[in-house]
N, C-alpha and C. Protein backbone atom coordinates (compact mmCIF):
# COMPACT_ATOMS: atom_id res chain seq x y z
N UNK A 1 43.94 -48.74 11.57
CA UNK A 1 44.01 -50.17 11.74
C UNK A 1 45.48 -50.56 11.85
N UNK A 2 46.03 -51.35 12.55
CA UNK A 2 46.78 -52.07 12.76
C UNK A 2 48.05 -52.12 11.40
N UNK A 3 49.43 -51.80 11.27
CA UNK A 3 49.82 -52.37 10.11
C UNK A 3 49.15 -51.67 8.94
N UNK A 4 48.69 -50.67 9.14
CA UNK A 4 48.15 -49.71 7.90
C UNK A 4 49.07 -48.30 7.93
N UNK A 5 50.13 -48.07 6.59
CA UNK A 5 50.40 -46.84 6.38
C UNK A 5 50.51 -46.14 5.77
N UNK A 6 51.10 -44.58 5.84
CA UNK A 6 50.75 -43.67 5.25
C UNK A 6 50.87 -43.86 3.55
N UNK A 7 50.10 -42.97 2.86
CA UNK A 7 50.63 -42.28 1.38
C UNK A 7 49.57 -41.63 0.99
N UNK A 8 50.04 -41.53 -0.53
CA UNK A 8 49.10 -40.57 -0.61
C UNK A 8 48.68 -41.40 -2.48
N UNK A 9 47.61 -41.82 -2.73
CA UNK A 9 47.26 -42.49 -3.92
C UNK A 9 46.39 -41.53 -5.08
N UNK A 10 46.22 -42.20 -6.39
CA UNK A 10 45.77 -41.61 -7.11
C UNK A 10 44.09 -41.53 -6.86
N UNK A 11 43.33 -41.35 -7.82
CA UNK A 11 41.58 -42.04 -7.61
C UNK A 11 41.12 -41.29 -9.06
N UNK A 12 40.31 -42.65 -9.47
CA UNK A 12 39.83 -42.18 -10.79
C UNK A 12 38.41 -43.15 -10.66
N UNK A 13 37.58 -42.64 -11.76
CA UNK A 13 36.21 -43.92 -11.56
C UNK A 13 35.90 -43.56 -12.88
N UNK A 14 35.01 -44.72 -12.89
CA UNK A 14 33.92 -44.69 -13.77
C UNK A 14 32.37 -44.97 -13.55
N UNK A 15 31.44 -45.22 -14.20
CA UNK A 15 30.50 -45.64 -14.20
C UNK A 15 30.33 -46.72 -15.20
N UNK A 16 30.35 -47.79 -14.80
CA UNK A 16 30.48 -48.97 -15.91
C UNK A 16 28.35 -49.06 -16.80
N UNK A 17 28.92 -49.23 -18.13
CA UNK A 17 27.70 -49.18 -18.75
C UNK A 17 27.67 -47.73 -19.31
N UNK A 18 27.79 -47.07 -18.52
CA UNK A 18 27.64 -45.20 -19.48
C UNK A 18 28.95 -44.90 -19.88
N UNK A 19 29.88 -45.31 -19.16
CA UNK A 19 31.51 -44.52 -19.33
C UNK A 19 32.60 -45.70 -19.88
N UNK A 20 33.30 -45.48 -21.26
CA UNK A 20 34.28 -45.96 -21.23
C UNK A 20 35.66 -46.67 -20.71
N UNK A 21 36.26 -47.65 -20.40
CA UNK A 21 37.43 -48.19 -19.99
C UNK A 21 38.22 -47.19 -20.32
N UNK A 22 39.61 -46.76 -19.21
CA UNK A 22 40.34 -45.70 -20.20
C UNK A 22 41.88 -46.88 -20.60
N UNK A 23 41.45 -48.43 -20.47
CA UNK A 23 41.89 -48.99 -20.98
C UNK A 23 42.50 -49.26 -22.72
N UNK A 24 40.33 -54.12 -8.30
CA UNK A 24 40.27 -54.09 -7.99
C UNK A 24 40.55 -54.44 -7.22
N UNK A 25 39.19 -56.33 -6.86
CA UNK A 25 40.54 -56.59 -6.56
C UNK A 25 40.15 -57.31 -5.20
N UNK A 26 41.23 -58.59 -5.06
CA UNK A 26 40.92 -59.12 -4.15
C UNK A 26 42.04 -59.94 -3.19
N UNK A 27 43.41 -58.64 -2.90
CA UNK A 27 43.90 -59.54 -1.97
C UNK A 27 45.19 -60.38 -3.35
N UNK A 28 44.96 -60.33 -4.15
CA UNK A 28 45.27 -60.81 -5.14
C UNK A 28 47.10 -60.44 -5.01
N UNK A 29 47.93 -60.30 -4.46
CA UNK A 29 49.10 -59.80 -4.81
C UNK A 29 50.09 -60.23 -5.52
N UNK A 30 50.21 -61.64 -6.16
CA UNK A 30 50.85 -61.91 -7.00
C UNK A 30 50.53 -60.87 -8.45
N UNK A 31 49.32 -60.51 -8.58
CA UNK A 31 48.96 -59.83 -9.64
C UNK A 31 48.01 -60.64 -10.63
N UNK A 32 47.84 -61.98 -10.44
CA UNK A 32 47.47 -62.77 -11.54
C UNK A 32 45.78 -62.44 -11.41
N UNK A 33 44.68 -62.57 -12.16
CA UNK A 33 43.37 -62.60 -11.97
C UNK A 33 43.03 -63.72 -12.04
N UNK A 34 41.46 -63.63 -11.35
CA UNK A 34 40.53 -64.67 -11.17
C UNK A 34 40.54 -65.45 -9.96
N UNK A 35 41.65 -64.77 -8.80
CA UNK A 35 41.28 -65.56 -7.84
C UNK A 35 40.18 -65.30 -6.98
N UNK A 36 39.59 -66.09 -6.11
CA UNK A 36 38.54 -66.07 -5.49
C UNK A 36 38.42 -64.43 -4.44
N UNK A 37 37.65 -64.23 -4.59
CA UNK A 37 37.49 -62.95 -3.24
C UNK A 37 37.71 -63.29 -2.06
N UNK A 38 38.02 -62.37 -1.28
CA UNK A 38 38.72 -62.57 0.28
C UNK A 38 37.02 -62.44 0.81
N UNK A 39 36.87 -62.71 1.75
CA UNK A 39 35.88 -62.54 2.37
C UNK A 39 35.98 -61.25 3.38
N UNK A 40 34.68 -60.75 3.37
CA UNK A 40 34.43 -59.14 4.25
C UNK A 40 34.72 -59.06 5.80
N UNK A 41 35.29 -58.57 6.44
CA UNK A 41 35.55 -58.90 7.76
C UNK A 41 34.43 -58.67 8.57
N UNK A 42 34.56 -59.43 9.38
CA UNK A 42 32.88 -59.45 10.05
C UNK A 42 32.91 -58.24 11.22
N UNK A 43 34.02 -58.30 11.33
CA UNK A 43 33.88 -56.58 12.60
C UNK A 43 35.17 -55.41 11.60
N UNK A 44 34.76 -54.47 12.02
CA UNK A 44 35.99 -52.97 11.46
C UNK A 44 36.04 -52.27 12.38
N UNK A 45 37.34 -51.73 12.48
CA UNK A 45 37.95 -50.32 13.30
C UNK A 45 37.03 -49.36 12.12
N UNK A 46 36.65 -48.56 13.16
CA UNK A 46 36.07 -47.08 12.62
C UNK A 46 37.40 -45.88 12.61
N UNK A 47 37.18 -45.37 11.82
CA UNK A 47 38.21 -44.06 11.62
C UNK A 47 39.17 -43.87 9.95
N UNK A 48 40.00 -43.03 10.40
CA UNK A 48 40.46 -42.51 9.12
C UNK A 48 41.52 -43.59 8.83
N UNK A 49 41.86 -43.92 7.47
CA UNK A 49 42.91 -44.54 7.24
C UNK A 49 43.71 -44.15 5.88
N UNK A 50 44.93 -44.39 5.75
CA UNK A 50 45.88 -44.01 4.84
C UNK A 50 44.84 -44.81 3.50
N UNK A 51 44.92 -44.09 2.45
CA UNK A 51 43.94 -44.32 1.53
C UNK A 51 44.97 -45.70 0.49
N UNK A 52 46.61 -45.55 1.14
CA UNK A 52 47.61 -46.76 0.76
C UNK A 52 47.09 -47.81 0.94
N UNK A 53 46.14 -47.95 2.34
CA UNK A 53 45.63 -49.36 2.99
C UNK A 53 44.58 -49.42 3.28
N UNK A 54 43.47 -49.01 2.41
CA UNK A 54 42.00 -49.75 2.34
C UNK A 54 42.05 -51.17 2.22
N UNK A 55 41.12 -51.91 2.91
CA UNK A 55 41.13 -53.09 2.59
C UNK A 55 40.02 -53.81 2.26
N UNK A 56 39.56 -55.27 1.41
CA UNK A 56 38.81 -55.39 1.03
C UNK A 56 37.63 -55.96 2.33
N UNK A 57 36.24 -55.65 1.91
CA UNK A 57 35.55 -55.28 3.16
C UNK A 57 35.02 -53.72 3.48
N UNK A 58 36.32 -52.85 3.29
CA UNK A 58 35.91 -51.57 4.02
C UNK A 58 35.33 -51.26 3.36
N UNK A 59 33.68 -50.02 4.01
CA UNK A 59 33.16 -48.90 3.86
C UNK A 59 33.71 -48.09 3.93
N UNK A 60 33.44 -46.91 2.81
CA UNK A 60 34.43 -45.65 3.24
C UNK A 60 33.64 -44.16 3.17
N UNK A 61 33.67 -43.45 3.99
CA UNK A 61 33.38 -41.77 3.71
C UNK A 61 34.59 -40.98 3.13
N UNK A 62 34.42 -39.92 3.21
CA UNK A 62 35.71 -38.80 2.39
C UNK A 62 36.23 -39.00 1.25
N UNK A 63 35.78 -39.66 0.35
CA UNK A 63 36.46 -39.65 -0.34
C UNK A 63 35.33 -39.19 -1.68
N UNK A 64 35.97 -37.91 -2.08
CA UNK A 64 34.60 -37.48 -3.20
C UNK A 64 34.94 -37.59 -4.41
N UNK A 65 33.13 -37.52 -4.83
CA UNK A 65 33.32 -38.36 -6.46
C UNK A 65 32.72 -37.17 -7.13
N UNK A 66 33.21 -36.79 -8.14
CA UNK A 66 32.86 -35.37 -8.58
C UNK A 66 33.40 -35.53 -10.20
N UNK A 67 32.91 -33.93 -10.25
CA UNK A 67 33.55 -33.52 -11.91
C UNK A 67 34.88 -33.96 -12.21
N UNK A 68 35.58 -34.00 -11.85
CA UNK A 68 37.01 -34.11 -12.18
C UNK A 68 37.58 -35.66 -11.35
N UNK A 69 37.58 -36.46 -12.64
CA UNK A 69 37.08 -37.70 -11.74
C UNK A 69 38.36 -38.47 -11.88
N UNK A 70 39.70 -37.47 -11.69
CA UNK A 70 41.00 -37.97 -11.40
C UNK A 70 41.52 -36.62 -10.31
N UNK A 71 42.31 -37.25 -9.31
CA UNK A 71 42.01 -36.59 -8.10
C UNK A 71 43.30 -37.59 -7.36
N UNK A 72 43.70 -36.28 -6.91
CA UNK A 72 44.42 -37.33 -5.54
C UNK A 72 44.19 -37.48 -3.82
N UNK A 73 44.40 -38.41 -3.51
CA UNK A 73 43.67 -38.03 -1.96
C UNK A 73 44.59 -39.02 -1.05
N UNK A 74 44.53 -38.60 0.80
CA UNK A 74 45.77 -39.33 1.16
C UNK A 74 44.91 -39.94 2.34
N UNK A 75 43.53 -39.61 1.99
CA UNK A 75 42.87 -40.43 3.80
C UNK A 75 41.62 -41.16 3.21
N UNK A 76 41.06 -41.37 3.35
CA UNK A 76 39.27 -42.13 3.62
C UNK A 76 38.77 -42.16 5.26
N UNK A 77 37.61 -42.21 5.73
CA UNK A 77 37.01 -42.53 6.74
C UNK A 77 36.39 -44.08 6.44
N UNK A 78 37.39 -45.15 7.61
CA UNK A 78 36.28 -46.60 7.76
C UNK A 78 35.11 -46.69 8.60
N UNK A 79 33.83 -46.56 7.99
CA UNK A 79 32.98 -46.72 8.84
C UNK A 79 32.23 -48.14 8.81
N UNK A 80 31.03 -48.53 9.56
CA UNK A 80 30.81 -49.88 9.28
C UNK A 80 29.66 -49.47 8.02
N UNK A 81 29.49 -51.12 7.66
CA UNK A 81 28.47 -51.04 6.80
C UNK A 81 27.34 -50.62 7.05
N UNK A 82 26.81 -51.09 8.10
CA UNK A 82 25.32 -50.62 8.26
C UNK A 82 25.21 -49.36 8.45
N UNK A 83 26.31 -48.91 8.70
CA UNK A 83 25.93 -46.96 8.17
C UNK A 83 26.20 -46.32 7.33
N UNK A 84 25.66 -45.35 6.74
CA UNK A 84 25.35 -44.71 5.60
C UNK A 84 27.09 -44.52 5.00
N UNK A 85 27.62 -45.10 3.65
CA UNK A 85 28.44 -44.96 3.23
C UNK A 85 28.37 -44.76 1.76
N UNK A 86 29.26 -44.38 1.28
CA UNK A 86 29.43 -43.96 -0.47
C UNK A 86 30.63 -44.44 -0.92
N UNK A 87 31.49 -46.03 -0.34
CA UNK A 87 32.33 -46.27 -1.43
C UNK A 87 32.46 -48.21 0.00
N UNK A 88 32.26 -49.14 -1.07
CA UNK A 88 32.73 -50.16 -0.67
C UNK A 88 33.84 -50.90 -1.45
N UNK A 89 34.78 -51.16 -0.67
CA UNK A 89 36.40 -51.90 -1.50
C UNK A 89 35.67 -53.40 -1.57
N UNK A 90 35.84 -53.72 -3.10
CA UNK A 90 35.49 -55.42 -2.96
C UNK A 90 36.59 -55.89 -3.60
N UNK A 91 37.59 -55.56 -3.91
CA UNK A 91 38.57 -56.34 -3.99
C UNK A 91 40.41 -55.06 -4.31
N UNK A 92 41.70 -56.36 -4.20
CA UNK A 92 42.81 -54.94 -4.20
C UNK A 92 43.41 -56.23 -4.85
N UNK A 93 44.52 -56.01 -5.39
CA UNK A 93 45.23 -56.12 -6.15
C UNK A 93 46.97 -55.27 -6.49
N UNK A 94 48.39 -56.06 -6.57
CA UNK A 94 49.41 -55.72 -6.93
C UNK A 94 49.98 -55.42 -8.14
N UNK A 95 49.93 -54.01 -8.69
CA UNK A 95 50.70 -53.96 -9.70
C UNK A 95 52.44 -54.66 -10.14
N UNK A 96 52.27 -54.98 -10.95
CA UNK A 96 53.53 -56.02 -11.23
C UNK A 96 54.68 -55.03 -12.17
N UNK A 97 55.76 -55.03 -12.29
CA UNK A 97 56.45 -54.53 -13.13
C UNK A 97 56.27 -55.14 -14.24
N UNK A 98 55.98 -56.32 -14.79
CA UNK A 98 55.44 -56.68 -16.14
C UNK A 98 54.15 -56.75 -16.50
N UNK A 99 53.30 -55.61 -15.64
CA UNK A 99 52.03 -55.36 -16.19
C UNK A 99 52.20 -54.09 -17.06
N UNK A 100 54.11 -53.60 -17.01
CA UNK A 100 54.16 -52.10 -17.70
C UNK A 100 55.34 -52.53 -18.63
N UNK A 101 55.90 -53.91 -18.77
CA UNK A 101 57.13 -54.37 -19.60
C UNK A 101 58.15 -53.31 -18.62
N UNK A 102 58.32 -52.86 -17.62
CA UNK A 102 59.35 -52.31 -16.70
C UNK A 102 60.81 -53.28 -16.59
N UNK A 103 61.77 -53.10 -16.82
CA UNK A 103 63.02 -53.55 -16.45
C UNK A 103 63.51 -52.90 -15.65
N UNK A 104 63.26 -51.99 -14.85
CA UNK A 104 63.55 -51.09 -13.64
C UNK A 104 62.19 -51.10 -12.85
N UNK A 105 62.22 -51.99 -11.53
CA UNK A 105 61.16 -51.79 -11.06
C UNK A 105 61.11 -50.61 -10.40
N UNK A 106 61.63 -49.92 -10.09
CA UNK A 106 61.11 -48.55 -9.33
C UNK A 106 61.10 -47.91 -10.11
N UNK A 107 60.69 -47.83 -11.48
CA UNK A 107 60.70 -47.04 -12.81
C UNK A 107 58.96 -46.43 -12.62
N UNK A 108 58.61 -45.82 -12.71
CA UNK A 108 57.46 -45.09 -12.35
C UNK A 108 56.78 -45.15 -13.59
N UNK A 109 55.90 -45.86 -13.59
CA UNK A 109 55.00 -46.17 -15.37
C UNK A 109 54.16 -45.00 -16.01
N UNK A 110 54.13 -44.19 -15.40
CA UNK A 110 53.50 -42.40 -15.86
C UNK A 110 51.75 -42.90 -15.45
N UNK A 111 51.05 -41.76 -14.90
CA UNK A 111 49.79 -41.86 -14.89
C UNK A 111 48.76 -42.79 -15.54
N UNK A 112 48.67 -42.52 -17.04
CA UNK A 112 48.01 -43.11 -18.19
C UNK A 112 47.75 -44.71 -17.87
N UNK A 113 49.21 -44.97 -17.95
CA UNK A 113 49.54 -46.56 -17.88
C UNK A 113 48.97 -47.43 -16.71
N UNK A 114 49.17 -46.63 -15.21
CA UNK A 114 48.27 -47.20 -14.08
C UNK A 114 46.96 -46.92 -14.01
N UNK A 115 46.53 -45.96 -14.98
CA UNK A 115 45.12 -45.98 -14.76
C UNK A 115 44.45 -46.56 -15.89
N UNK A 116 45.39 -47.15 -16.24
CA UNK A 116 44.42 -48.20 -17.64
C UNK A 116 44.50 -49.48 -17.17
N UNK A 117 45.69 -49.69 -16.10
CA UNK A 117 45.86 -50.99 -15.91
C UNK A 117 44.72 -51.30 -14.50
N UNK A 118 44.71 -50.62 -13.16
CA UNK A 118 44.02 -50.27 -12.58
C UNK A 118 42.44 -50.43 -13.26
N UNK A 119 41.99 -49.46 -13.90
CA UNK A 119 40.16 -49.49 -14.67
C UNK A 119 39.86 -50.74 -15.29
N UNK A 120 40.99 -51.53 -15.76
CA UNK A 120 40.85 -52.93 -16.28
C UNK A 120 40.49 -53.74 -15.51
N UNK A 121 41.47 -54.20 -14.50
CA UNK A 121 41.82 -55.33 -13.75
C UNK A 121 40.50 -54.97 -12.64
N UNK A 122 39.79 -53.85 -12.14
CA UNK A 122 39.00 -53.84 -11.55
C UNK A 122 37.65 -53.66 -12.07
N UNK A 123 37.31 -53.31 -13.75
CA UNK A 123 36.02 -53.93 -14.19
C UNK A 123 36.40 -55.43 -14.33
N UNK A 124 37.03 -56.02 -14.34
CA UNK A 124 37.34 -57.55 -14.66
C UNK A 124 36.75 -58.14 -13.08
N UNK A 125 37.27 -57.53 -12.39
CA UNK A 125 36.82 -57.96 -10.68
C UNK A 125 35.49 -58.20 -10.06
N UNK A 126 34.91 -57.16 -10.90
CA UNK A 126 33.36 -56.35 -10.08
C UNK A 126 32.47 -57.85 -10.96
N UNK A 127 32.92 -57.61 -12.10
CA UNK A 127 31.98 -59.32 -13.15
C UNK A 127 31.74 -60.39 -12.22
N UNK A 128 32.95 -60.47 -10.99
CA UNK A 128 32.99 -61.72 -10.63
C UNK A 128 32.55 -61.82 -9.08
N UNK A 129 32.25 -60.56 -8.74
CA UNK A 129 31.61 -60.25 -7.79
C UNK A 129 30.00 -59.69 -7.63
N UNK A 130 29.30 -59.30 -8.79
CA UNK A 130 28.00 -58.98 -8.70
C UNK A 130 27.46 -59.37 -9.48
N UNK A 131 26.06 -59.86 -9.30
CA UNK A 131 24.90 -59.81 -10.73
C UNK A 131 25.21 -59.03 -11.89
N UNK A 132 24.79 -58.12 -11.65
CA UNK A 132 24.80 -56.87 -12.23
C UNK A 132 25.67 -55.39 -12.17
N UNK A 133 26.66 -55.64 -12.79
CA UNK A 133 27.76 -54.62 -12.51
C UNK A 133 27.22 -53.21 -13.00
N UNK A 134 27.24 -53.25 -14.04
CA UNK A 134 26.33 -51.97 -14.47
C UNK A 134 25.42 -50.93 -13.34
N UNK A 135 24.95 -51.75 -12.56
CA UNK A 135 24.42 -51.41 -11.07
C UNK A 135 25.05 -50.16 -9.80
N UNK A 136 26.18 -50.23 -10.84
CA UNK A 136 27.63 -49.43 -10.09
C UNK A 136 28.59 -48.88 -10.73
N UNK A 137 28.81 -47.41 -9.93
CA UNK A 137 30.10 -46.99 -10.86
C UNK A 137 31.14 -47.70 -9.78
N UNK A 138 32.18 -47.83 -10.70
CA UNK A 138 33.49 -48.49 -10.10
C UNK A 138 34.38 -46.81 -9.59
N UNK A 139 35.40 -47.54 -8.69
CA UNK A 139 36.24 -46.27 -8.60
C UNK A 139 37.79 -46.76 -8.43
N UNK A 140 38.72 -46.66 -8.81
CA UNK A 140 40.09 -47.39 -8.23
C UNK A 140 40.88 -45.97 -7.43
N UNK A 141 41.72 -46.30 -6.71
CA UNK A 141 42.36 -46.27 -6.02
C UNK A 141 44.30 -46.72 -6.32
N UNK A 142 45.01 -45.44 -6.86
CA UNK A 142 46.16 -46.15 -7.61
C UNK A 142 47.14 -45.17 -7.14
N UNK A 143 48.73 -46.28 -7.16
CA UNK A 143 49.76 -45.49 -6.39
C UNK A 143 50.41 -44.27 -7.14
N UNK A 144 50.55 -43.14 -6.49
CA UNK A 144 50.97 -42.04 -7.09
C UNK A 144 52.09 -42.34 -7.48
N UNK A 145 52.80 -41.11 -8.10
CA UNK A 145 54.31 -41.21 -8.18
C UNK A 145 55.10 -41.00 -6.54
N UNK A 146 54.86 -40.66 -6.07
CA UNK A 146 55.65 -40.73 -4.84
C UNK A 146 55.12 -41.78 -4.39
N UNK A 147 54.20 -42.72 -4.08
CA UNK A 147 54.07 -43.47 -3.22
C UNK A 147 54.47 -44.66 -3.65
N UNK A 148 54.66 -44.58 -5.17
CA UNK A 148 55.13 -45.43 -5.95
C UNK A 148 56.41 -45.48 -5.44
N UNK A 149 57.20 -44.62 -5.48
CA UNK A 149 58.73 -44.43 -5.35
C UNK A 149 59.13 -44.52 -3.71
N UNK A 150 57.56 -44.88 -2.84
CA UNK A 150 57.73 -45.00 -1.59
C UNK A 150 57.61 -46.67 -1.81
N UNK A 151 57.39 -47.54 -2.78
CA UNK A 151 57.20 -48.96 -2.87
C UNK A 151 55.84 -49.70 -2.97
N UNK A 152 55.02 -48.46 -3.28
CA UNK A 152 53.60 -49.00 -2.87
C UNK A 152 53.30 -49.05 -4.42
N UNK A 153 52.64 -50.59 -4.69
CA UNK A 153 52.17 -51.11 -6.03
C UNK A 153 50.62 -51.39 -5.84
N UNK A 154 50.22 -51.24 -4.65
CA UNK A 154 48.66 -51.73 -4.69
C UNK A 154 47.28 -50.80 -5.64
N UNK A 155 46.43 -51.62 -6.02
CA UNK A 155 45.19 -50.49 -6.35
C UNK A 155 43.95 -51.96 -5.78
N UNK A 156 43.35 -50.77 -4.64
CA UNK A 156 42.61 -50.65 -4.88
C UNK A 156 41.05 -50.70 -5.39
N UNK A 157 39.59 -51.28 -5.70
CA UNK A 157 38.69 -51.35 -6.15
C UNK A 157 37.61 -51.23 -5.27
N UNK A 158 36.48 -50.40 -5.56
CA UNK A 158 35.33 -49.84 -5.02
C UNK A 158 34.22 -49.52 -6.16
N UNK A 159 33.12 -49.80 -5.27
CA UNK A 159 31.85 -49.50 -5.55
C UNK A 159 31.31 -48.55 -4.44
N UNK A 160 30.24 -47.63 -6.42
CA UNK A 160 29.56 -46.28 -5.56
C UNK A 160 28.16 -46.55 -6.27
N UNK A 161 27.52 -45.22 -5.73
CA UNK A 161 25.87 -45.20 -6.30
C UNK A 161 26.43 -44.36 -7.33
N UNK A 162 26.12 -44.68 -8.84
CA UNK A 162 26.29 -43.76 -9.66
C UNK A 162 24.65 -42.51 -9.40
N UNK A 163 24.22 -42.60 -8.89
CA UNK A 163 23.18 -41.34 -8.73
C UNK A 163 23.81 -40.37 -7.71
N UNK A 164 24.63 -40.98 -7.27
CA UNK A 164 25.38 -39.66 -5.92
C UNK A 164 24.83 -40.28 -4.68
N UNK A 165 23.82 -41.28 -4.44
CA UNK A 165 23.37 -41.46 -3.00
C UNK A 165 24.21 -42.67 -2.46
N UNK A 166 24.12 -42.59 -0.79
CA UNK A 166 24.77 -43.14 -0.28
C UNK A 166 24.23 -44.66 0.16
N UNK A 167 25.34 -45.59 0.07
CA UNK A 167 24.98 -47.17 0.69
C UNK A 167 24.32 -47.03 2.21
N UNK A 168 22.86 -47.55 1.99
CA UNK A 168 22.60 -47.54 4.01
C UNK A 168 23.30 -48.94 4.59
N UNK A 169 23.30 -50.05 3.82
CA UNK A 169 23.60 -51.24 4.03
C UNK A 169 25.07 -51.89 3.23
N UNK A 170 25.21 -53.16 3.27
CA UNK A 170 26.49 -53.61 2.23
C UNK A 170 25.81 -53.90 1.27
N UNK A 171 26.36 -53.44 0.33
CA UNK A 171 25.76 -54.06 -1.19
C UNK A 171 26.55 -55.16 -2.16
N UNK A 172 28.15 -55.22 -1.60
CA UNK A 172 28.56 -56.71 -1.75
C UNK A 172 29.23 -57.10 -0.75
């Protein structure tokens, strides 16, 4: 897509309801929560994209959810909704340097810290986007250390089938 580039991001999930906070997203880049969701784009480019610039809306393939449910990965496949997919972005969000008390913003906040801040801010998201969250494992999407140190603060937020099967349709 257009204005989409490279890196290479973290990925961690959960299953909200069975799995702990180890405490998404909408467009949100000041960082603050509760603003309204962006709305889903009504058409998508199909194909691979830098996993830096998912956006909210996209369906995604490639990207697997498994035993080891911290993982790094540098692509996704956008496909549309109405075909069979296993990860929808419903909202993204900017990490802030005072979401880590940072006085050096290119100070790299160590793993732990983005993926607590990340699993938060995107079960906080999914509440305000579905009936029933529990319905879904969540998954984020968070900047590595290099991509960090490439300037990239975004994460990220998706929904999967916690049974392993795939979306035939949009489910938000």
């Amino acid at each position: 897509m257009p204005g989409r580039h490279r890196g290479v991001v973290a990925l961690g999930s959960l299953v909200l309801g069975t799995a702990s906070l180890l405490g998404a997203c909408d467009g949100d880049e000041d960082g603050a929560g509760g603003a309204p969701e962006s709305p889903a784009p009504s058409t998508v480019q199909e194909g691979p994209v830098a996993a830096t610039a998912v956006a909210v809306g996209d369906c995604l393939n490639g990207v697997v959810i498994g035993a080891a449910e911290r993982a790094t990965i540098s692509s996704a496949d956008v496909v549309s909704c109405d075909r069979a997919h296993g990860l929808e972005v419903y909202a993204t969000f900017t990490l802030q340097p005072e979401d880590f008390d940072l006085t050096d913003v290119a100070e790299y906040p160590g793993p732990a810290r983005i993926v607590r801040a990340a699993d938060e801010r995107c079960a906080e998201r999914i509440e305000q986007v579905v009936e029933d969250p529990g319905a879904f494992g969540l998954i984020a999407l968070w900047p590595s250390q290099e991509s960090w140190a490439a300037g990239d603060r975004t994460v990220a937020c998706a929904v999967f089938s916690p049974d392993g099967s795939t979306f035939e349709s949009r489910q938000i």
